[in-house]
PDB file of N, CA and C in Angstrom:
ATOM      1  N   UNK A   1      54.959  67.995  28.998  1.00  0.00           N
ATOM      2  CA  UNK A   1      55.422  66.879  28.203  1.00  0.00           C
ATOM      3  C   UNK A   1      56.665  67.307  27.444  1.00  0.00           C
ATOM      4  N   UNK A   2      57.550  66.327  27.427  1.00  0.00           N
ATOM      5  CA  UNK A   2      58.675  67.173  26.892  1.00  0.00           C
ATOM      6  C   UNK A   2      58.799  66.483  25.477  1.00  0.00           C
ATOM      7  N   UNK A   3      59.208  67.353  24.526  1.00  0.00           N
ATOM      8  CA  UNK A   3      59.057  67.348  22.916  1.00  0.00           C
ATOM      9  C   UNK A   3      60.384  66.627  22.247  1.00  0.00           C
ATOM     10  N   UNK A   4      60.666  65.629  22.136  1.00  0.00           N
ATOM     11  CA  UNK A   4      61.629  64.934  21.499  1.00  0.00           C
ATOM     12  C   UNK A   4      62.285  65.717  20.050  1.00  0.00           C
ATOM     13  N   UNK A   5      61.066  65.464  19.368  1.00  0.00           N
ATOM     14  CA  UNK A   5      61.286  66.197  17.848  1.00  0.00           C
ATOM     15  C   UNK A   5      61.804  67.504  17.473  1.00  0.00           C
ATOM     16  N   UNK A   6      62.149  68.697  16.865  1.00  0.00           N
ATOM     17  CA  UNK A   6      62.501  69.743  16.570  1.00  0.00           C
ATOM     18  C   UNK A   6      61.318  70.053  15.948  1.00  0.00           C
ATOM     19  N   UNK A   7      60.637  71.313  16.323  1.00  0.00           N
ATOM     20  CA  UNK A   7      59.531  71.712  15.918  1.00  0.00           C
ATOM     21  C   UNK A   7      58.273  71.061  16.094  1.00  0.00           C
ATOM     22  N   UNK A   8      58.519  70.076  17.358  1.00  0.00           N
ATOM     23  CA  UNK A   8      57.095  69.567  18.026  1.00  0.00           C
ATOM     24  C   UNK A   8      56.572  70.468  18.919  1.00  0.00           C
ATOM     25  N   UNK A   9      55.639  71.211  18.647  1.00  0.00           N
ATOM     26  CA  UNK A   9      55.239  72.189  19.567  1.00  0.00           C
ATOM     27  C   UNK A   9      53.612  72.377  19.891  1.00  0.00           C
ATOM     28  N   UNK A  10      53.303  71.033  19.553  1.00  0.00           N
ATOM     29  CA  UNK A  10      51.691  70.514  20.042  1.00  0.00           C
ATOM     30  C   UNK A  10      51.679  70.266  21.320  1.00  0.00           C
ATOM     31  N   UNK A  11      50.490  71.136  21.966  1.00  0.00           N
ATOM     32  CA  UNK A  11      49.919  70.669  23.042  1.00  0.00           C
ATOM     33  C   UNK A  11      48.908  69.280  23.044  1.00  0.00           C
ATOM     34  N   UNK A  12      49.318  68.342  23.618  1.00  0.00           N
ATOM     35  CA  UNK A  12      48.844  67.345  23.995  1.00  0.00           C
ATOM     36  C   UNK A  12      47.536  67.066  23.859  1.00  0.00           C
ATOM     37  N   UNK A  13      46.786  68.458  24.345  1.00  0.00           N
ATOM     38  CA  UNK A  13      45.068  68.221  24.533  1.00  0.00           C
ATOM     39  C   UNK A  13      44.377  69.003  23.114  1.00  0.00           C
ATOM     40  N   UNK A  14      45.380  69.315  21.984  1.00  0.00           N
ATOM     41  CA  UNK A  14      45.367  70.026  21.085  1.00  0.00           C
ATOM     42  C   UNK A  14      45.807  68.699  19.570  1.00  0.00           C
ATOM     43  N   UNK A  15      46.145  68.076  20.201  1.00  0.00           N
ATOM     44  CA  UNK A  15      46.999  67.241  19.026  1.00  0.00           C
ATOM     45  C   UNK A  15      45.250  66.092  18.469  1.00  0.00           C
ATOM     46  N   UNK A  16      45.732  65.747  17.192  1.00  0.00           N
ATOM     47  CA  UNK A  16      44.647  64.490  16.520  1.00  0.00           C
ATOM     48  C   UNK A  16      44.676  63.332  16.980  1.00  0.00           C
ATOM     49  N   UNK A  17      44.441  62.061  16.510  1.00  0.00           N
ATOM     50  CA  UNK A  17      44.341  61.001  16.440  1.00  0.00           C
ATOM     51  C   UNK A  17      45.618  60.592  15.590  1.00  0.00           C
ATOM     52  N   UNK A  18      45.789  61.291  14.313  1.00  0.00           N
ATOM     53  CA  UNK A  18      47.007  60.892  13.785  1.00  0.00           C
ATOM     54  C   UNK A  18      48.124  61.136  14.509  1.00  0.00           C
ATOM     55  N   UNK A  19      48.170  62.696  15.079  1.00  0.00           N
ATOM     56  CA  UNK A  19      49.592  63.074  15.561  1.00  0.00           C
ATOM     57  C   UNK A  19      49.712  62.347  16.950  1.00  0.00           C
ATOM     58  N   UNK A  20      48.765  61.550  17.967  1.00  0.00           N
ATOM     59  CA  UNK A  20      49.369  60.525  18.700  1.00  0.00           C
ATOM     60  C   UNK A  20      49.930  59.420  17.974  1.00  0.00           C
ATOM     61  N   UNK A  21      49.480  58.779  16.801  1.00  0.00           N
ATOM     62  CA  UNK A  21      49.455  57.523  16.523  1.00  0.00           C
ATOM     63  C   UNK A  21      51.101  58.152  15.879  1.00  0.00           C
ATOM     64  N   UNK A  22      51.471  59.280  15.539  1.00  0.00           N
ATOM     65  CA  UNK A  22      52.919  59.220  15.176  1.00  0.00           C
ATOM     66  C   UNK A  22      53.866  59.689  15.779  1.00  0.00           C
ATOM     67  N   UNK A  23      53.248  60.011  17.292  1.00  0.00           N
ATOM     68  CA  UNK A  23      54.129  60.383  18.523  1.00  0.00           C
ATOM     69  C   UNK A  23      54.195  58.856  19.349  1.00  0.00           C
ATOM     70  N   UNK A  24      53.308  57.936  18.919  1.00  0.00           N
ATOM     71  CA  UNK A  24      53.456  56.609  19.908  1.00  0.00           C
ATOM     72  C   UNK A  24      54.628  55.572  18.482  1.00  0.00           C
ATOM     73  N   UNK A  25      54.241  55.736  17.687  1.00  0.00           N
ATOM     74  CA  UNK A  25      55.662  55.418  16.592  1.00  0.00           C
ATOM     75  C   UNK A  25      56.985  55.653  16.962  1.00  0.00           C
ATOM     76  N   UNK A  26      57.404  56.803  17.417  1.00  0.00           N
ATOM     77  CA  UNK A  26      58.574  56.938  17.405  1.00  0.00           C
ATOM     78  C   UNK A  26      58.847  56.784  18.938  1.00  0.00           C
ATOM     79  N   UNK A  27      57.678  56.806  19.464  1.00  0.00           N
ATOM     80  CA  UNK A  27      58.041  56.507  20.775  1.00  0.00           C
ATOM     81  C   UNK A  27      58.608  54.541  21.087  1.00  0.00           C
ATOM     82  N   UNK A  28      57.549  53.588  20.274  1.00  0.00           N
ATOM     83  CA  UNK A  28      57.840  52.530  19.851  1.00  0.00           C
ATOM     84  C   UNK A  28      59.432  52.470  19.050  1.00  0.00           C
ATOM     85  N   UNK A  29      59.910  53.171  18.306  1.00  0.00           N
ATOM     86  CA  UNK A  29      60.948  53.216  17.239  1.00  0.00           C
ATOM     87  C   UNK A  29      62.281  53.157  18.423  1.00  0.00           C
ATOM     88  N   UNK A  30      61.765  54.559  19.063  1.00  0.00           N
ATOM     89  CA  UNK A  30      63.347  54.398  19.874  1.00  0.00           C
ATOM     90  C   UNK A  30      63.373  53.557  21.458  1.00  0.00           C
ATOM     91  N   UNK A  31      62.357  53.218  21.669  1.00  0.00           N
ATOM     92  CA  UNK A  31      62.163  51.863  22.507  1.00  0.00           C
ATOM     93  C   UNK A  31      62.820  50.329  21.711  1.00  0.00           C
ATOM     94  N   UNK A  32      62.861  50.603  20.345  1.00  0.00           N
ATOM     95  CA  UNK A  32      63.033  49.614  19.818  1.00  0.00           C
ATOM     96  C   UNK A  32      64.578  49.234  19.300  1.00  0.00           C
ATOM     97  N   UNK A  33      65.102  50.860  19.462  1.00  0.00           N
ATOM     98  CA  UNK A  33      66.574  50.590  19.151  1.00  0.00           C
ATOM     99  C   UNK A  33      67.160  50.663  20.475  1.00  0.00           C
ATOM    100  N   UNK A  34      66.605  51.593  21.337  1.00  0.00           N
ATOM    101  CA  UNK A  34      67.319  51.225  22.740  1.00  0.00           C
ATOM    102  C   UNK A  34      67.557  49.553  23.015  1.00  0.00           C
ATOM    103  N   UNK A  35      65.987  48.604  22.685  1.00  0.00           N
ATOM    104  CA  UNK A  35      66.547  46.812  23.021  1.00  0.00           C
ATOM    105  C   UNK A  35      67.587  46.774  22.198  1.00  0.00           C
ATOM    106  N   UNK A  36      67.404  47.046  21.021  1.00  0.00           N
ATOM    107  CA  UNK A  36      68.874  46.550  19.986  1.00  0.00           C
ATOM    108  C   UNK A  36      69.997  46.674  20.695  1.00  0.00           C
ATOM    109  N   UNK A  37      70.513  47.902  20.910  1.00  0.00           N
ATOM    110  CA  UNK A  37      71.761  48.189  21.390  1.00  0.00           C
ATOM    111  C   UNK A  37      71.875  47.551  23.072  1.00  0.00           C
ATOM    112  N   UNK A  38      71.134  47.649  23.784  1.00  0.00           N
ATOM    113  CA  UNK A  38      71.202  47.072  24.648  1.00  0.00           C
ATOM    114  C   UNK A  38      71.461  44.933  24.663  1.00  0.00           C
ATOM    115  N   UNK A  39      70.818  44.741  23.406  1.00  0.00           N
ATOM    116  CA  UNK A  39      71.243  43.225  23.114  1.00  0.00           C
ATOM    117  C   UNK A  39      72.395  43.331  22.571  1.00  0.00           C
ATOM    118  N   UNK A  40      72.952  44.063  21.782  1.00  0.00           N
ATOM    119  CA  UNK A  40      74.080  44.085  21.174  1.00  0.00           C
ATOM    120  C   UNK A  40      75.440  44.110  22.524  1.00  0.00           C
ATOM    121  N   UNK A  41      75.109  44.894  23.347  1.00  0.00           N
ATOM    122  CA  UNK A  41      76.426  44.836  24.790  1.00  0.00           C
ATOM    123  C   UNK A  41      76.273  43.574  24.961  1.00  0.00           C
ATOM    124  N   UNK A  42      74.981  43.597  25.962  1.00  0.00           N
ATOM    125  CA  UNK A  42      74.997  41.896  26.485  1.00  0.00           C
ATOM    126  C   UNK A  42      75.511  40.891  25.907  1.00  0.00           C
ATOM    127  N   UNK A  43      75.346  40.716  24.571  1.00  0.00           N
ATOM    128  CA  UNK A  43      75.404  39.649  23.678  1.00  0.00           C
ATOM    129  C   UNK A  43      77.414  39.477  23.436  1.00  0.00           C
ATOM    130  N   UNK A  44      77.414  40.565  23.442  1.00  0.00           N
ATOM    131  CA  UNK A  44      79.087  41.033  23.575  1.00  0.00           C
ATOM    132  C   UNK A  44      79.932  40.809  24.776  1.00  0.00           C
ATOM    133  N   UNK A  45      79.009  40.949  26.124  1.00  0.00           N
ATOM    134  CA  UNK A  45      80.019  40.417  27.331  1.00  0.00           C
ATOM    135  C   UNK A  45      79.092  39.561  28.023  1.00  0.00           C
ATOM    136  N   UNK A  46      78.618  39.049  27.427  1.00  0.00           N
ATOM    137  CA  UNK A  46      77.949  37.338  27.610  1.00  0.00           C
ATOM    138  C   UNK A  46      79.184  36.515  28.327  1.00  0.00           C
ATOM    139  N   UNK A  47      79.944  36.083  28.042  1.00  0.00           N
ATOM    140  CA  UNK A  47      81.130  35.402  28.549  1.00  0.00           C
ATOM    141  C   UNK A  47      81.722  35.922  29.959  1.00  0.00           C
ATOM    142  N   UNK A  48      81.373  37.346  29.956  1.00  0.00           N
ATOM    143  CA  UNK A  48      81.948  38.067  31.453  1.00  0.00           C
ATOM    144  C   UNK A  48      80.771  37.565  32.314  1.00  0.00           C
ATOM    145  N   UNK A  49      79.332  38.018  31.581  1.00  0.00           N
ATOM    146  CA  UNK A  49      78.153  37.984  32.546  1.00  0.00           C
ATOM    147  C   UNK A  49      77.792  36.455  33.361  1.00  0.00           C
ATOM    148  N   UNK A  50      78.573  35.465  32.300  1.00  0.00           N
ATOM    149  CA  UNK A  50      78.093  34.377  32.328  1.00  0.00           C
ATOM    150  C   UNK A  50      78.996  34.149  33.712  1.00  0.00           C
ATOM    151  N   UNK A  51      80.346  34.086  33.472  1.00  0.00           N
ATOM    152  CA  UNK A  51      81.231  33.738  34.054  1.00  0.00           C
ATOM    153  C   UNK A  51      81.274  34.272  35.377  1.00  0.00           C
ATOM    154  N   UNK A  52      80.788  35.567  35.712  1.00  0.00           N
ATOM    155  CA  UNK A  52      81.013  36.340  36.767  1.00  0.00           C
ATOM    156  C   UNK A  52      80.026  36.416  37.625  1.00  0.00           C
ATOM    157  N   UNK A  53      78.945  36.621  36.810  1.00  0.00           N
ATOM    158  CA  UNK A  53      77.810  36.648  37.636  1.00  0.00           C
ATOM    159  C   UNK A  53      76.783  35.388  37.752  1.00  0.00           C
ATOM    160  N   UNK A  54      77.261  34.302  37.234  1.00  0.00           N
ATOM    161  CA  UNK A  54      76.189  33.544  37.100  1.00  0.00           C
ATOM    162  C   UNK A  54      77.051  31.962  37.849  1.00  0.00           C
ATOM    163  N   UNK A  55      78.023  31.773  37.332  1.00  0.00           N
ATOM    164  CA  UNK A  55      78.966  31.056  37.313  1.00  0.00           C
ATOM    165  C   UNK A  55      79.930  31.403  39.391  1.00  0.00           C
ATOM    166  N   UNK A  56      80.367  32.417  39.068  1.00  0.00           N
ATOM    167  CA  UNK A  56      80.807  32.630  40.126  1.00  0.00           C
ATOM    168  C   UNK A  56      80.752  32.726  41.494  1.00  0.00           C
ATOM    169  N   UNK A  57      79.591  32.807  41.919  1.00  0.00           N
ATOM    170  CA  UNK A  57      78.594  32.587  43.004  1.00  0.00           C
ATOM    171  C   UNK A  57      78.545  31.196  43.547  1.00  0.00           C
ATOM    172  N   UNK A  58      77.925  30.254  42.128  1.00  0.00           N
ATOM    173  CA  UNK A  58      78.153  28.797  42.514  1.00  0.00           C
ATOM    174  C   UNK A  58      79.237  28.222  42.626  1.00  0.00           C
ATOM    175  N   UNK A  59      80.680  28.728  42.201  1.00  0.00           N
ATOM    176  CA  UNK A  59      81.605  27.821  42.451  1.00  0.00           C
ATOM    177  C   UNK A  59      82.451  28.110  43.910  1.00  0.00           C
ATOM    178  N   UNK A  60      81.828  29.713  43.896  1.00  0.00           N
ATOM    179  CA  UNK A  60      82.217  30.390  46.037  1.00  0.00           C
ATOM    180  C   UNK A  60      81.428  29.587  46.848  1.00  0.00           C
ATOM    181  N   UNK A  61      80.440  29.449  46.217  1.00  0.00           N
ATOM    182  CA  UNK A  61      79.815  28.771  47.228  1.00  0.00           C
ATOM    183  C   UNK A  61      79.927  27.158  47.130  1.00  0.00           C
ATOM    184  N   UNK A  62      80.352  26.542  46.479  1.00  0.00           N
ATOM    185  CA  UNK A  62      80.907  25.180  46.727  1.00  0.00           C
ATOM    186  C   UNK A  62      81.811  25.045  46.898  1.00  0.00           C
ATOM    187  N   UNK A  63      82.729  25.897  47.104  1.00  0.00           N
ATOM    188  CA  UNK A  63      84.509  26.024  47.993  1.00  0.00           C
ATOM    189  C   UNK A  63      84.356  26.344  49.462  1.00  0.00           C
ATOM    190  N   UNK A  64      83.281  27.367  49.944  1.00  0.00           N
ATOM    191  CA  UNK A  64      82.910  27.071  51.220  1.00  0.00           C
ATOM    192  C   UNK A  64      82.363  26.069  51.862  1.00  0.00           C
ATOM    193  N   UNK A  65      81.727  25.429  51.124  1.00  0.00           N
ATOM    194  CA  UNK A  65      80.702  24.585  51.366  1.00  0.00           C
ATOM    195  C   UNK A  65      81.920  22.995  51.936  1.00  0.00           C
ATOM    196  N   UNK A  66      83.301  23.250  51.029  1.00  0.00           N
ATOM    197  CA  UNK A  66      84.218  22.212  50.996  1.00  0.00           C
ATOM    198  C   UNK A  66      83.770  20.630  49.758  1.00  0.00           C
ATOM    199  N   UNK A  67      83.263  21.361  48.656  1.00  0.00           N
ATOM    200  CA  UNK A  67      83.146  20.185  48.020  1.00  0.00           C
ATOM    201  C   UNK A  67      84.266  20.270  47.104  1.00  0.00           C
ATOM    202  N   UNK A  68      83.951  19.573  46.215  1.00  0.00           N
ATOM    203  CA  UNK A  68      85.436  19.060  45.251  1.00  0.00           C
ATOM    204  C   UNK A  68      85.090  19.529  44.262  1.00  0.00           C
ATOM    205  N   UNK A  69      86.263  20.270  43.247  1.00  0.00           N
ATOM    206  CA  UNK A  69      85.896  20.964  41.981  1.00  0.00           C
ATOM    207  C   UNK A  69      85.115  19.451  41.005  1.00  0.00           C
ATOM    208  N   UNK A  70      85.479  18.340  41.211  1.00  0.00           N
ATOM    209  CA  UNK A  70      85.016  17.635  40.074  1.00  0.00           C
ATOM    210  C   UNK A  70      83.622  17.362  40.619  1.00  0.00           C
ATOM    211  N   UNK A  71      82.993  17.394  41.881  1.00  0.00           N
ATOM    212  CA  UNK A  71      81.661  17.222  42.149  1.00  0.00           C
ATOM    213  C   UNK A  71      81.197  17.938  41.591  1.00  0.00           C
ATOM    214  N   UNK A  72      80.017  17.592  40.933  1.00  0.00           N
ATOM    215  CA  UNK A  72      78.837  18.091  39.705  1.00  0.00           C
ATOM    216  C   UNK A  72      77.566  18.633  40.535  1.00  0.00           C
ATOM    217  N   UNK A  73      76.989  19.441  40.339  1.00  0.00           N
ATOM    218  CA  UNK A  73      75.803  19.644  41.013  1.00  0.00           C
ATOM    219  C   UNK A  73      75.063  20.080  39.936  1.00  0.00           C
ATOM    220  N   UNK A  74      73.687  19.122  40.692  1.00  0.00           N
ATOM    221  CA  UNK A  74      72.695  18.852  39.627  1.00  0.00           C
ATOM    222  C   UNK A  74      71.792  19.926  39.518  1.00  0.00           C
ATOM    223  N   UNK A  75      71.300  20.214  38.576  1.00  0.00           N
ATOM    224  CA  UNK A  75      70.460  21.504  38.431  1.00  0.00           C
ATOM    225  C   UNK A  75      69.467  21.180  37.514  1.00  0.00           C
ATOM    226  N   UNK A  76      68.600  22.338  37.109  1.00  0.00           N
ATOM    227  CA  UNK A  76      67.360  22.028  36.734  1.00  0.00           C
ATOM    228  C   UNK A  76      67.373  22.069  35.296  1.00  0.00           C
ATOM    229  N   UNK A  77      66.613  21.900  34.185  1.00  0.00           N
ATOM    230  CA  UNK A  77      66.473  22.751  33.184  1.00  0.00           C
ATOM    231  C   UNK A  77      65.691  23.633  32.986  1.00  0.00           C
ATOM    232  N   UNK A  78      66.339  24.540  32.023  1.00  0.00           N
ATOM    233  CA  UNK A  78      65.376  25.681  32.238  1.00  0.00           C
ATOM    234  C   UNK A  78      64.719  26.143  31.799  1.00  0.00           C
ATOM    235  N   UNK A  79      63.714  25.279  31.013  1.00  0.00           N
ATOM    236  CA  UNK A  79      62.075  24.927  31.339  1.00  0.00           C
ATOM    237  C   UNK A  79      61.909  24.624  32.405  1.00  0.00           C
ATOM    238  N   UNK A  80      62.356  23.756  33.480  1.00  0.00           N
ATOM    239  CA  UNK A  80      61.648  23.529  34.436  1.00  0.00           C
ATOM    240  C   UNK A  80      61.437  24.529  35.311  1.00  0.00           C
ATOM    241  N   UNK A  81      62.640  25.335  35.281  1.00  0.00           N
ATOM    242  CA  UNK A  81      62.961  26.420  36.300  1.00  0.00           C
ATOM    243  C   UNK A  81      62.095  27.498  36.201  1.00  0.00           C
ATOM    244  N   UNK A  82      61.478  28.021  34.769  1.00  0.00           N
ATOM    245  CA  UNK A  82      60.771  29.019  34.153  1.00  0.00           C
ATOM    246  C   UNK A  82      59.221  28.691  34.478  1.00  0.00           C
ATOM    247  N   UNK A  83      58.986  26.633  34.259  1.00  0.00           N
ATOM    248  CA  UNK A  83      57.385  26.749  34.859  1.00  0.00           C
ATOM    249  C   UNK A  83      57.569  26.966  36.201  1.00  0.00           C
ATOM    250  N   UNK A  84      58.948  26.271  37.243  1.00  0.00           N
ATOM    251  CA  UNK A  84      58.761  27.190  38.314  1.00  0.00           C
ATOM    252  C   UNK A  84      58.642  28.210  39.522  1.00  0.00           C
ATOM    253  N   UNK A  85      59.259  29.144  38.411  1.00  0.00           N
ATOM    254  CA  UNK A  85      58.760  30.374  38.842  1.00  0.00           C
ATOM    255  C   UNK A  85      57.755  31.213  38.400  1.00  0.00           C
ATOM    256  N   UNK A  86      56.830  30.744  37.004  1.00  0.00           N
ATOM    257  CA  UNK A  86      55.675  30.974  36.389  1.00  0.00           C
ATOM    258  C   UNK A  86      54.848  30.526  37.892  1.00  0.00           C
ATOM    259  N   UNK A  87      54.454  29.509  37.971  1.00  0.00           N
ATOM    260  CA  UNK A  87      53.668  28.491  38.930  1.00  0.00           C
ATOM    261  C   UNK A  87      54.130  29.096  40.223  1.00  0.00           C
ATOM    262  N   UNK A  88      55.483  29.876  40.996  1.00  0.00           N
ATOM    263  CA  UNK A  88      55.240  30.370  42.148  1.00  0.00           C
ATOM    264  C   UNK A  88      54.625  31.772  42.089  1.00  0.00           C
ATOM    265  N   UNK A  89      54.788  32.493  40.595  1.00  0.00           N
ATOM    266  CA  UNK A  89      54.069  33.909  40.397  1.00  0.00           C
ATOM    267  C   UNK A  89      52.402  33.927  40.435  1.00  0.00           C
ATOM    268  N   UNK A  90      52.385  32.625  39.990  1.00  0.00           N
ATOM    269  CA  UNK A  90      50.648  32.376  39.968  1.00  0.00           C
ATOM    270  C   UNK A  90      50.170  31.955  41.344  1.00  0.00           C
ATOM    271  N   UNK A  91      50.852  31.415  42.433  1.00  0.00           N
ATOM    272  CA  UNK A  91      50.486  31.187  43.252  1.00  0.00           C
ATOM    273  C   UNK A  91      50.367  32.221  44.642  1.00  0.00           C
ATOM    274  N   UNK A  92      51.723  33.178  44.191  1.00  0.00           N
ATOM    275  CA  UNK A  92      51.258  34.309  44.924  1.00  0.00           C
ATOM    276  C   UNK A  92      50.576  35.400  44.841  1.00  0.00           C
ATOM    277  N   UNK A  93      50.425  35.405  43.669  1.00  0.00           N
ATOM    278  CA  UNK A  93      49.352  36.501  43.345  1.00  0.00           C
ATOM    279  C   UNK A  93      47.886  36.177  43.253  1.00  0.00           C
ATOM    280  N   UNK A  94      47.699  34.195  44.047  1.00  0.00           N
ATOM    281  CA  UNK A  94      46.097  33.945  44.004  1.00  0.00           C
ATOM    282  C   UNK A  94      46.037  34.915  45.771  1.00  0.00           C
ATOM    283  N   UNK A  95      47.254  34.515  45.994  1.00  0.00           N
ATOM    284  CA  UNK A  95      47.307  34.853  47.848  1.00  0.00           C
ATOM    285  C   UNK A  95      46.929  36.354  48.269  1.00  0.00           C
ATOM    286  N   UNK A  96      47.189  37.312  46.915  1.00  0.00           N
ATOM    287  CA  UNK A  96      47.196  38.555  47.453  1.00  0.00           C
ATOM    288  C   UNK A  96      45.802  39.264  47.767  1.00  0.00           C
ATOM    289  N   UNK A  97      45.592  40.117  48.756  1.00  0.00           N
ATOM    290  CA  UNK A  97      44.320  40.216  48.721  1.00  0.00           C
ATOM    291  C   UNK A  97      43.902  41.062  47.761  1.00  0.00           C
ATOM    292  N   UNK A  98      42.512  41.429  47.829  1.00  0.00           N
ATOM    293  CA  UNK A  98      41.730  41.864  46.369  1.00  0.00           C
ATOM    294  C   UNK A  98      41.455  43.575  46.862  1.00  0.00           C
TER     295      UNK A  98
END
């Protein structure tokens, strides 16, 4: 197991009840700033991600397709989209065998 801390030098099958509950803390702690900073980029090139990766796909593919920039294509909301792919996750995992 490798020792994060300076001067963590407990064996695993040697350690308490407390010293997990404050090795799963900091294990929680820097799980918790890794999301931060990781929301903090995203949230920052949101406009690239949006534009490039989300955006860009659909408008290649309606220039091949030969439609017209002012044709609108209708899409879902996304609630609807979220129950379904909730509702296709539930349905394949009734399918899987046991």
């Amino acid at each position: 197991m490798l020792n994060w801390r300076k001067g963590a030098e407990h064996d695993p099958k040697e350690m308490g009840f407390l010293d997990h509950l404050e090795e799963l803390r900091w294990v929680l702690i820097r799980g918790g700033v890794v999301l931060l900073v990781l929301a903090i980029v995203v949230f920052n090139f949101s406009g690239w991600i949006f534009d490039s990766i989300i955006i860009h796909p659909l408008s290649t593919c309606r220039e091949s397709a030969g439609h017209d920039e002012h044709q609108h294509v209708v899409g879902l909301h996304p609630g609807t989209a979220l129950y379904l792919l909730g509702d296709l996750a539930i349905r394949r995992s009734r399918t899987l065998p046991a």
